[in-house]
C-alpha atoms as a PDB file:
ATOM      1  CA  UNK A   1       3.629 -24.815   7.303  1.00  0.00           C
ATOM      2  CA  UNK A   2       2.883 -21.363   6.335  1.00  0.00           C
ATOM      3  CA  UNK A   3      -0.267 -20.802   3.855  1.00  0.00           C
ATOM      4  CA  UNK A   4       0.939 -19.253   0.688  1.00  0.00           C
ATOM      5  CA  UNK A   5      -0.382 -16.171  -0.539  1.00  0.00           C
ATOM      6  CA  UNK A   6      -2.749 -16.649  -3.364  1.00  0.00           C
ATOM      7  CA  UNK A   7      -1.703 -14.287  -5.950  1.00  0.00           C
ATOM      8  CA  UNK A   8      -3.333 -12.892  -9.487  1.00  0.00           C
ATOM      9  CA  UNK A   9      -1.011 -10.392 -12.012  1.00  0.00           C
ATOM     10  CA  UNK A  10      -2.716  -8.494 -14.538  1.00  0.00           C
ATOM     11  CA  UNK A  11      -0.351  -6.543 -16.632  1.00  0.00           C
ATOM     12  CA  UNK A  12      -0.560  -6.569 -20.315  1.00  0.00           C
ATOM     13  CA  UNK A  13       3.217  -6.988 -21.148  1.00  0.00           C
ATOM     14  CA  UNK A  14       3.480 -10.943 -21.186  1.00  0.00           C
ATOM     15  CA  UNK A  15       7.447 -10.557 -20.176  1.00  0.00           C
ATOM     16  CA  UNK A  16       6.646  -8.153 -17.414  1.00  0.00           C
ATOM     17  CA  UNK A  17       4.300 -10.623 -15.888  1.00  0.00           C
ATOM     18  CA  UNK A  18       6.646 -13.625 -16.345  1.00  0.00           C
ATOM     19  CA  UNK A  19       9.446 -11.801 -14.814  1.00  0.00           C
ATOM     20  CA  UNK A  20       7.275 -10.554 -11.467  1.00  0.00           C
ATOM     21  CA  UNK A  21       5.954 -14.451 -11.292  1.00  0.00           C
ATOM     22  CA  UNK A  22       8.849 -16.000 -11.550  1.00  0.00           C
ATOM     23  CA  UNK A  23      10.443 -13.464  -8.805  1.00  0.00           C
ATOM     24  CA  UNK A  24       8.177 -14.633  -6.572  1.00  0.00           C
ATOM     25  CA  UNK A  25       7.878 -17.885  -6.912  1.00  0.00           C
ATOM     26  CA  UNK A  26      11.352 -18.168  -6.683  1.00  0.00           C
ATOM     27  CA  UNK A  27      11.554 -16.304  -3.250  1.00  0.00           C
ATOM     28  CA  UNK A  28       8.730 -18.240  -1.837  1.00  0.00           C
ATOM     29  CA  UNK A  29       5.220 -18.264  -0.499  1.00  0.00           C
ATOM     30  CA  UNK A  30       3.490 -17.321  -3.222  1.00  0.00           C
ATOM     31  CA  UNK A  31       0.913 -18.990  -5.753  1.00  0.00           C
ATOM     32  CA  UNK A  32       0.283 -17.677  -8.737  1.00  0.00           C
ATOM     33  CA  UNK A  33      -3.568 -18.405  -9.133  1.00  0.00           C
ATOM     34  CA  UNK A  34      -4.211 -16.824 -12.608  1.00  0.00           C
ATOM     35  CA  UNK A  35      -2.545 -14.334 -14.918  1.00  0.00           C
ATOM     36  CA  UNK A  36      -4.273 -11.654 -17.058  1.00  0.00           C
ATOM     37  CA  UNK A  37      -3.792  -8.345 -19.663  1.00  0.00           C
ATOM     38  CA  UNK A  38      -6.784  -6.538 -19.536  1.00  0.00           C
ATOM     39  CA  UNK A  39      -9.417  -4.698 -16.975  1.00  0.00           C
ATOM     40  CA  UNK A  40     -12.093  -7.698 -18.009  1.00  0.00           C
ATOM     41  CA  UNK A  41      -9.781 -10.265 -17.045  1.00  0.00           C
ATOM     42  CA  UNK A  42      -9.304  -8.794 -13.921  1.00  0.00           C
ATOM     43  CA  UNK A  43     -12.446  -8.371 -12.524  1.00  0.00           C
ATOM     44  CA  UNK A  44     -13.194 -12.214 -14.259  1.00  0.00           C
ATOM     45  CA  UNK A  45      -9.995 -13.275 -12.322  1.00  0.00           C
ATOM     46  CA  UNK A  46     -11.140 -12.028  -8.934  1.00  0.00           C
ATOM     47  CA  UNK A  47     -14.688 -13.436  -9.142  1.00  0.00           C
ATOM     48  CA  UNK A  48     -13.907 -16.558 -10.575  1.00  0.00           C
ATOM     49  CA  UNK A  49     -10.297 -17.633  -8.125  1.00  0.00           C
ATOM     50  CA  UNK A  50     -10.860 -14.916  -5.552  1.00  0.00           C
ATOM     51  CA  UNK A  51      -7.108 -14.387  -4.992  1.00  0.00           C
ATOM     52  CA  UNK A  52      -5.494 -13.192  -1.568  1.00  0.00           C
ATOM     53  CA  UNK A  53      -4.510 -10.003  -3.580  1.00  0.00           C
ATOM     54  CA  UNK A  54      -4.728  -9.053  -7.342  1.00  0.00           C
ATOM     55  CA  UNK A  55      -1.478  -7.240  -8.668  1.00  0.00           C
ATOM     56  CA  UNK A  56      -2.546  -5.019 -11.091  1.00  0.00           C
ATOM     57  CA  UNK A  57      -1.129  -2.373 -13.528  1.00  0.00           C
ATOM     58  CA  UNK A  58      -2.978   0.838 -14.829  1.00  0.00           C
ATOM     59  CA  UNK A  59      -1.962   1.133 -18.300  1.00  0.00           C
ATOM     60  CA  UNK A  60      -3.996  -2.097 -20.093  1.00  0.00           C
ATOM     61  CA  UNK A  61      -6.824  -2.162 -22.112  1.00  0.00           C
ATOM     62  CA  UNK A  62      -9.723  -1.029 -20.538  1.00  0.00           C
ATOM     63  CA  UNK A  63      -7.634   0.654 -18.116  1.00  0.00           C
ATOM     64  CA  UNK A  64      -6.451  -0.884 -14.525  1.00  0.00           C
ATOM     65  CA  UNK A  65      -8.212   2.115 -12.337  1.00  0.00           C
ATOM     66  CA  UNK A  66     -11.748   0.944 -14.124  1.00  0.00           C
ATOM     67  CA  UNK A  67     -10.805  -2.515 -12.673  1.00  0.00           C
ATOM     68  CA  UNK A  68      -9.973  -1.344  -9.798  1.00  0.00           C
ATOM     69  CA  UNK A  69     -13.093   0.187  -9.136  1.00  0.00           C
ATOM     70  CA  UNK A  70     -15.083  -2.276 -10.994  1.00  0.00           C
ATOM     71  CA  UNK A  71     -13.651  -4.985  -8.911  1.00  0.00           C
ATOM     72  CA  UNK A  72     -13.962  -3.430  -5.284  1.00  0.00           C
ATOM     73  CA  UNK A  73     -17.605  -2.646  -6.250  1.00  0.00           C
ATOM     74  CA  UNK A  74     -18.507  -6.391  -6.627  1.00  0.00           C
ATOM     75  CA  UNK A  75     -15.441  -7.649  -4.428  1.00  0.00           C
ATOM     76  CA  UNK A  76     -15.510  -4.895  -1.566  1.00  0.00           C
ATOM     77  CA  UNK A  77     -13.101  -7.488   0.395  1.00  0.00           C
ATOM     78  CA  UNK A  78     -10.900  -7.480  -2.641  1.00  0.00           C
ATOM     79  CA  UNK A  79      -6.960  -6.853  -1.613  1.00  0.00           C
ATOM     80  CA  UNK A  80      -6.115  -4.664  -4.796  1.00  0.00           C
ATOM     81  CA  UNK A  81      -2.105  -3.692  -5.134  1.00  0.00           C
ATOM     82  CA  UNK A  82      -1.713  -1.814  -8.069  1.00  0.00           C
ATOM     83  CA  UNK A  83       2.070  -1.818  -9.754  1.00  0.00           C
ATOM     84  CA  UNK A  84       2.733   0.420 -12.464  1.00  0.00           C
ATOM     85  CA  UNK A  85       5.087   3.021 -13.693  1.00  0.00           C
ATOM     86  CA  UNK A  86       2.531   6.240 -13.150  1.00  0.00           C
ATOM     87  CA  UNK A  87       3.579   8.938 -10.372  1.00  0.00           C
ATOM     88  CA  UNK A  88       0.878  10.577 -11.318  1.00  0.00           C
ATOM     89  CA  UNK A  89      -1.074  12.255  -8.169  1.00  0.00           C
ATOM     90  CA  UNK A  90      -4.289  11.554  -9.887  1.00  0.00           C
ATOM     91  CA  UNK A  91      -3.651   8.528 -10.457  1.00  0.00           C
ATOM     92  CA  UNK A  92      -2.920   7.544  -7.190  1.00  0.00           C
ATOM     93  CA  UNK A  93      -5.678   9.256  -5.370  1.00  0.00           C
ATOM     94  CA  UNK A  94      -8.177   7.393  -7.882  1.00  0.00           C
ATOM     95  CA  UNK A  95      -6.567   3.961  -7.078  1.00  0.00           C
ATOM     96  CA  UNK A  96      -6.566   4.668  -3.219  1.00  0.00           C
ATOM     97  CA  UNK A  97      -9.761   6.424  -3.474  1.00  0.00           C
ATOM     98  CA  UNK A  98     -11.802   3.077  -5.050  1.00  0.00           C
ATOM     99  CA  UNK A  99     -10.123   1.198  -2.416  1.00  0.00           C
ATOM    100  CA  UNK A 100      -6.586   0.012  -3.984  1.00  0.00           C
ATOM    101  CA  UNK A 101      -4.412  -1.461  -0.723  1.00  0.00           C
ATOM    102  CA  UNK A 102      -1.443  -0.783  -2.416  1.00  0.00           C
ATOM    103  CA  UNK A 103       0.373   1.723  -4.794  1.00  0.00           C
ATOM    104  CA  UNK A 104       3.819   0.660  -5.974  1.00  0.00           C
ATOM    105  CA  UNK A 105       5.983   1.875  -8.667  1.00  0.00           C
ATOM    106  CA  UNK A 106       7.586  -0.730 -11.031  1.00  0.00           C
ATOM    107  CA  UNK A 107      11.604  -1.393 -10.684  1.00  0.00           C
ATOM    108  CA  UNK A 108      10.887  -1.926  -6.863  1.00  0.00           C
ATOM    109  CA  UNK A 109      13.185  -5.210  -6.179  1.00  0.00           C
ATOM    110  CA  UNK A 110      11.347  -8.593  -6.335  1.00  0.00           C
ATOM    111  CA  UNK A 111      12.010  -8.761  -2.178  1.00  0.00           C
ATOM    112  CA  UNK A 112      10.540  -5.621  -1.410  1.00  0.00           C
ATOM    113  CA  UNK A 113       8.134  -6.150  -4.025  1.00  0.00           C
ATOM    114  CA  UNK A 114       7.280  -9.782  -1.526  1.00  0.00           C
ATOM    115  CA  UNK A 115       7.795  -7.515   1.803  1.00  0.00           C
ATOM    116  CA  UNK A 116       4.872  -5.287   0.693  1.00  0.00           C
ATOM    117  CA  UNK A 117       2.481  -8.347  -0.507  1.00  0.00           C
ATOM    118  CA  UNK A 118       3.010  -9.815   2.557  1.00  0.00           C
ATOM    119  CA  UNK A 119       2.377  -6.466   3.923  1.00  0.00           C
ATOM    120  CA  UNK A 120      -0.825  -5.984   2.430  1.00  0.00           C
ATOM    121  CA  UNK A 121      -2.140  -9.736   2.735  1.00  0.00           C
ATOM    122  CA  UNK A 122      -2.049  -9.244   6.392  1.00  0.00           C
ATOM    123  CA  UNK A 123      -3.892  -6.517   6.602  1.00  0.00           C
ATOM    124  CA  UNK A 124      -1.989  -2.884   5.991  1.00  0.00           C
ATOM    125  CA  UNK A 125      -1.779  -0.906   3.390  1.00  0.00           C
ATOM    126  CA  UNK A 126       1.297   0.798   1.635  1.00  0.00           C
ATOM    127  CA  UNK A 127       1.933   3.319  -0.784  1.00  0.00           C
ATOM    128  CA  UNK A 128       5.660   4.129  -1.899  1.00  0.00           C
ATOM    129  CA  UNK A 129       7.249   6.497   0.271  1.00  0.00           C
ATOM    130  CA  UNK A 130       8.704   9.000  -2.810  1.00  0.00           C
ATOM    131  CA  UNK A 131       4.470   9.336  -4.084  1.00  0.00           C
ATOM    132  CA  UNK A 132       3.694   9.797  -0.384  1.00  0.00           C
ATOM    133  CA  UNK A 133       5.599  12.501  -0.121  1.00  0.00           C
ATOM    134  CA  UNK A 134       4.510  14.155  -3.859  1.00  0.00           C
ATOM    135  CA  UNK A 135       1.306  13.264  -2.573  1.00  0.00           C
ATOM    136  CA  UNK A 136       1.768  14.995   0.351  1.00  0.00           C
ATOM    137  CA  UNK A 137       2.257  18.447  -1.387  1.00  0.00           C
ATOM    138  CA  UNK A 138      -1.188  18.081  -3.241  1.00  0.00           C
ATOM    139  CA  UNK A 139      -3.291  17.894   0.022  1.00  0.00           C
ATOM    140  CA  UNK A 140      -0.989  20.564   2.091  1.00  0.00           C
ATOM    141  CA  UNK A 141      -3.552  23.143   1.342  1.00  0.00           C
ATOM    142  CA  UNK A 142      -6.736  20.791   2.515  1.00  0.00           C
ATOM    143  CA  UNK A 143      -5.055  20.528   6.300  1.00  0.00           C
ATOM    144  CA  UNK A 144      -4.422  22.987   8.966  1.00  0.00           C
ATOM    145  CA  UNK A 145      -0.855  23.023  10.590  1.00  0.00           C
ATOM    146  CA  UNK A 146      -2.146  24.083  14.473  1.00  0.00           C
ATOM    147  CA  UNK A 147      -5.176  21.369  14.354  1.00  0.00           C
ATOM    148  CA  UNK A 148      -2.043  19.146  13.100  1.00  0.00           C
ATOM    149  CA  UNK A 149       0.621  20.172  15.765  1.00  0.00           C
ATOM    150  CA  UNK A 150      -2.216  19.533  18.406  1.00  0.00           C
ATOM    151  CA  UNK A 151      -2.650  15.926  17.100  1.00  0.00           C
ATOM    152  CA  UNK A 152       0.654  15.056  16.952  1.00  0.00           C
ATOM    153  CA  UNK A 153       1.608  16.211  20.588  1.00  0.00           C
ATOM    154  CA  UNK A 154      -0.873  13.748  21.767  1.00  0.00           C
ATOM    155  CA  UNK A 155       1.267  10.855  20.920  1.00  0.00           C
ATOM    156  CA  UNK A 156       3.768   9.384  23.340  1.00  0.00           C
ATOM    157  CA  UNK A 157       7.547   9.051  22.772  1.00  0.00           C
ATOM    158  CA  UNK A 158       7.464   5.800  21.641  1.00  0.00           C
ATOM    159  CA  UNK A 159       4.062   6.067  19.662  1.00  0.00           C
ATOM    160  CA  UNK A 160       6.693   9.173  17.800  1.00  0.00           C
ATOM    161  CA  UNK A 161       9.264   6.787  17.433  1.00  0.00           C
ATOM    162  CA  UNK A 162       7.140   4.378  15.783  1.00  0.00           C
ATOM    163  CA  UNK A 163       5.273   6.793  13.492  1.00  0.00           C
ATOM    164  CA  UNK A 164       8.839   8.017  12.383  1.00  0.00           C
ATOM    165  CA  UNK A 165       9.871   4.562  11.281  1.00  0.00           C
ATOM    166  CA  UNK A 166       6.246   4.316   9.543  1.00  0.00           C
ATOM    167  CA  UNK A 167       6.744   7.231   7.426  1.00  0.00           C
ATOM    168  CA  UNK A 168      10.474   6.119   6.049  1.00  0.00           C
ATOM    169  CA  UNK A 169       7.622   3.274   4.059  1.00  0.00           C
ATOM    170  CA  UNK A 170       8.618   0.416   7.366  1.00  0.00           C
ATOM    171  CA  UNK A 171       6.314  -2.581   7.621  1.00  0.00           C
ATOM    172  CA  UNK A 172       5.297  -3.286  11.151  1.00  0.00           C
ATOM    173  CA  UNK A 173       7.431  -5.891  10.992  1.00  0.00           C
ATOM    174  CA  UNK A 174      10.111  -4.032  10.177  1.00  0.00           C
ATOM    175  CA  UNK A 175       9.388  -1.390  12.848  1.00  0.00           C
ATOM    176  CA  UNK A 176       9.867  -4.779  15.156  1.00  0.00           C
ATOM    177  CA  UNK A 177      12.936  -5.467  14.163  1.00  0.00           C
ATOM    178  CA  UNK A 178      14.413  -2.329  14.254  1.00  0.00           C
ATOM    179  CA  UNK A 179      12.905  -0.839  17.333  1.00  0.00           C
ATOM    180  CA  UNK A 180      13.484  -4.818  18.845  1.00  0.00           C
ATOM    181  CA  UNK A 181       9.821  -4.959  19.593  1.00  0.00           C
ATOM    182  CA  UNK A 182       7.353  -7.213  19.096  1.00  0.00           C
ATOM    183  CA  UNK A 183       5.099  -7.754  16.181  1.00  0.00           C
ATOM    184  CA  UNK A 184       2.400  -7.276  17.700  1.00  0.00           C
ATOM    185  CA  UNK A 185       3.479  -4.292  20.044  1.00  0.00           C
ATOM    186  CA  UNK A 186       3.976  -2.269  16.838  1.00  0.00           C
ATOM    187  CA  UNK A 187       0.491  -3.557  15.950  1.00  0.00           C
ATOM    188  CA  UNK A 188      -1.274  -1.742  19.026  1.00  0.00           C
ATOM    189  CA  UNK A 189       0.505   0.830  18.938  1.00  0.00           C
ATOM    190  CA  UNK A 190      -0.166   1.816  15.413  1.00  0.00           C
ATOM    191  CA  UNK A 191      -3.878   1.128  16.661  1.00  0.00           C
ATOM    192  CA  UNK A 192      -3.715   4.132  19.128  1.00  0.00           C
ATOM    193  CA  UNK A 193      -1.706   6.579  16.849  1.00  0.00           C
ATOM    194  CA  UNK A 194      -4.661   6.587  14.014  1.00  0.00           C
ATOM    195  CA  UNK A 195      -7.515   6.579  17.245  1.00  0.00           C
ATOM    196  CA  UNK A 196      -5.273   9.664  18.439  1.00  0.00           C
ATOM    197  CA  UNK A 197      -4.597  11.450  15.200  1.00  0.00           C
ATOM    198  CA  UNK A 198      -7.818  10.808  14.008  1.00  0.00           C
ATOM    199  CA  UNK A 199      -6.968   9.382  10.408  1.00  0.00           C
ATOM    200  CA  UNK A 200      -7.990   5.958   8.725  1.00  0.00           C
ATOM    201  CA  UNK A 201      -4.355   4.486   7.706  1.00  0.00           C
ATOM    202  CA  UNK A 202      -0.471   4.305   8.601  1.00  0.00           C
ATOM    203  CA  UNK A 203      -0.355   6.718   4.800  1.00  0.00           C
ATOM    204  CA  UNK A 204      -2.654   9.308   6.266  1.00  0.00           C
ATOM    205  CA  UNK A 205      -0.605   9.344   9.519  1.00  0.00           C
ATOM    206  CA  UNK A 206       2.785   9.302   7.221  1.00  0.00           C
ATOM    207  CA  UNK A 207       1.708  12.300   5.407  1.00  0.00           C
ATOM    208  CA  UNK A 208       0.227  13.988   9.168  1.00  0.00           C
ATOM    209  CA  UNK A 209       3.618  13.573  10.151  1.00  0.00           C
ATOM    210  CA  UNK A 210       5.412  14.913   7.407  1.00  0.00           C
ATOM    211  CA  UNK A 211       3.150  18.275   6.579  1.00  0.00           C
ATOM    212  CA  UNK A 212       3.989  19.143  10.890  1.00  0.00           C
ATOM    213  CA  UNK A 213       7.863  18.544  10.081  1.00  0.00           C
ATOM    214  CA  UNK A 214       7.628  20.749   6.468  1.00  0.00           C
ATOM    215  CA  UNK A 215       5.457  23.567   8.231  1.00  0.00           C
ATOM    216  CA  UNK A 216       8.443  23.847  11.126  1.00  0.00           C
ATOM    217  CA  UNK A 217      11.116  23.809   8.697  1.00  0.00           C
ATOM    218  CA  UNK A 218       9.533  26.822   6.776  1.00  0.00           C
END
């Protein structure tokens, strides 16, 4: 039997919360270990039940990005996805920056919404394709196209194919299934595409991707 996924939501609208546990629970393998409104009760929450992940939204009293930080700072093994209604590039970069797993914008669909928990509780990290992208646009001006292009060409056909699917916001999972791989295939292959482009996370390689394609189209 499959080990649920110990879950915390902190979000200080009581019906958003009921609606996103309810989701879940309904769909399956999740627990929902505590429930809180502000940034104290999340970094309480996370010492006290030390959830799988802690779902958490920016706009609360006391603000979510101070628990964020607050939380990886005593919790550095923390899984952090935050879920919130801010596209804001600052935002994001602060939340990934103090070590957030997860970025997701709120109206995602309760199965996607599992797809990327799951995601993250195994080990990934994800950040909405759309504020990839806007992302994206912000740190343009901090890479060079040529050392990019040189990076890129390193990578096999299939290691391309892969990265493609990785950049359209695809789990590995879902890279499995649609390339009829295995799991774990996807798994080392993602493995040699950060070694060879020389970046920390599937995001990073996303946006490496992306910034070659926009430079060729110009």
């Amino acid at each position: 039997m499959t080990v649920p996924i110990r879950l915390a939501v902190i979000d200080d609208h009581p019906l958003f919360r009921e609606g996103v546990t309810r989701s879940l629970s309904e769909i399956g393998g999740f627990e929902i270990v505590a429930e809180g409104s502000t940034a104290e009760d999340a970094l309480r929450i996370a010492t006290e039940k030390r959830p799988d992940i802690l779902l958490i939204d920016i706009s609360m009293p006391g603000g979510g990005l101070n628990a964020v930080a607050a939380t990886m700072e005593r919790l550095p093994d923390q899984k952090i996805v935050v879920l919130t209604v801010s596209e804001s590039n600052e935002d994001i970069s602060k939340a990934l920056a103090s070590g957030a797993r997860g970025y997701v914008l709120k109206g995602v669909g309760s199965r996607t919404l599992a797809d990327i928990l799951r995601t993250v509780a195994a080990g990934e990290s994800y950040l909405s394709p759309v504020l990839s992208a806007r992302l994206l646009t912000t740190l343009t001006s901090l890479t060079k196209p040529s050392a990019q292009a040189g990076s890129l060409s390193a990578l096999t056909g299939r290691e391309r194919e892969i990265l493609e699917q990785v950049a359209y916001g695809l789990s590995n999972k879902r890279v499995a299934l649609k390339l009829k791989l295995q799991e774990k295939t996807v798994k080392h292959h993602m493995t040699r595409i950060l070694s060879k482009l020389n970046v920390q996370n599937r995001t990073e390689a996303a946006m490496l991707l992306r910034d070659a394609k926009d430079h060729r189209n110009e």
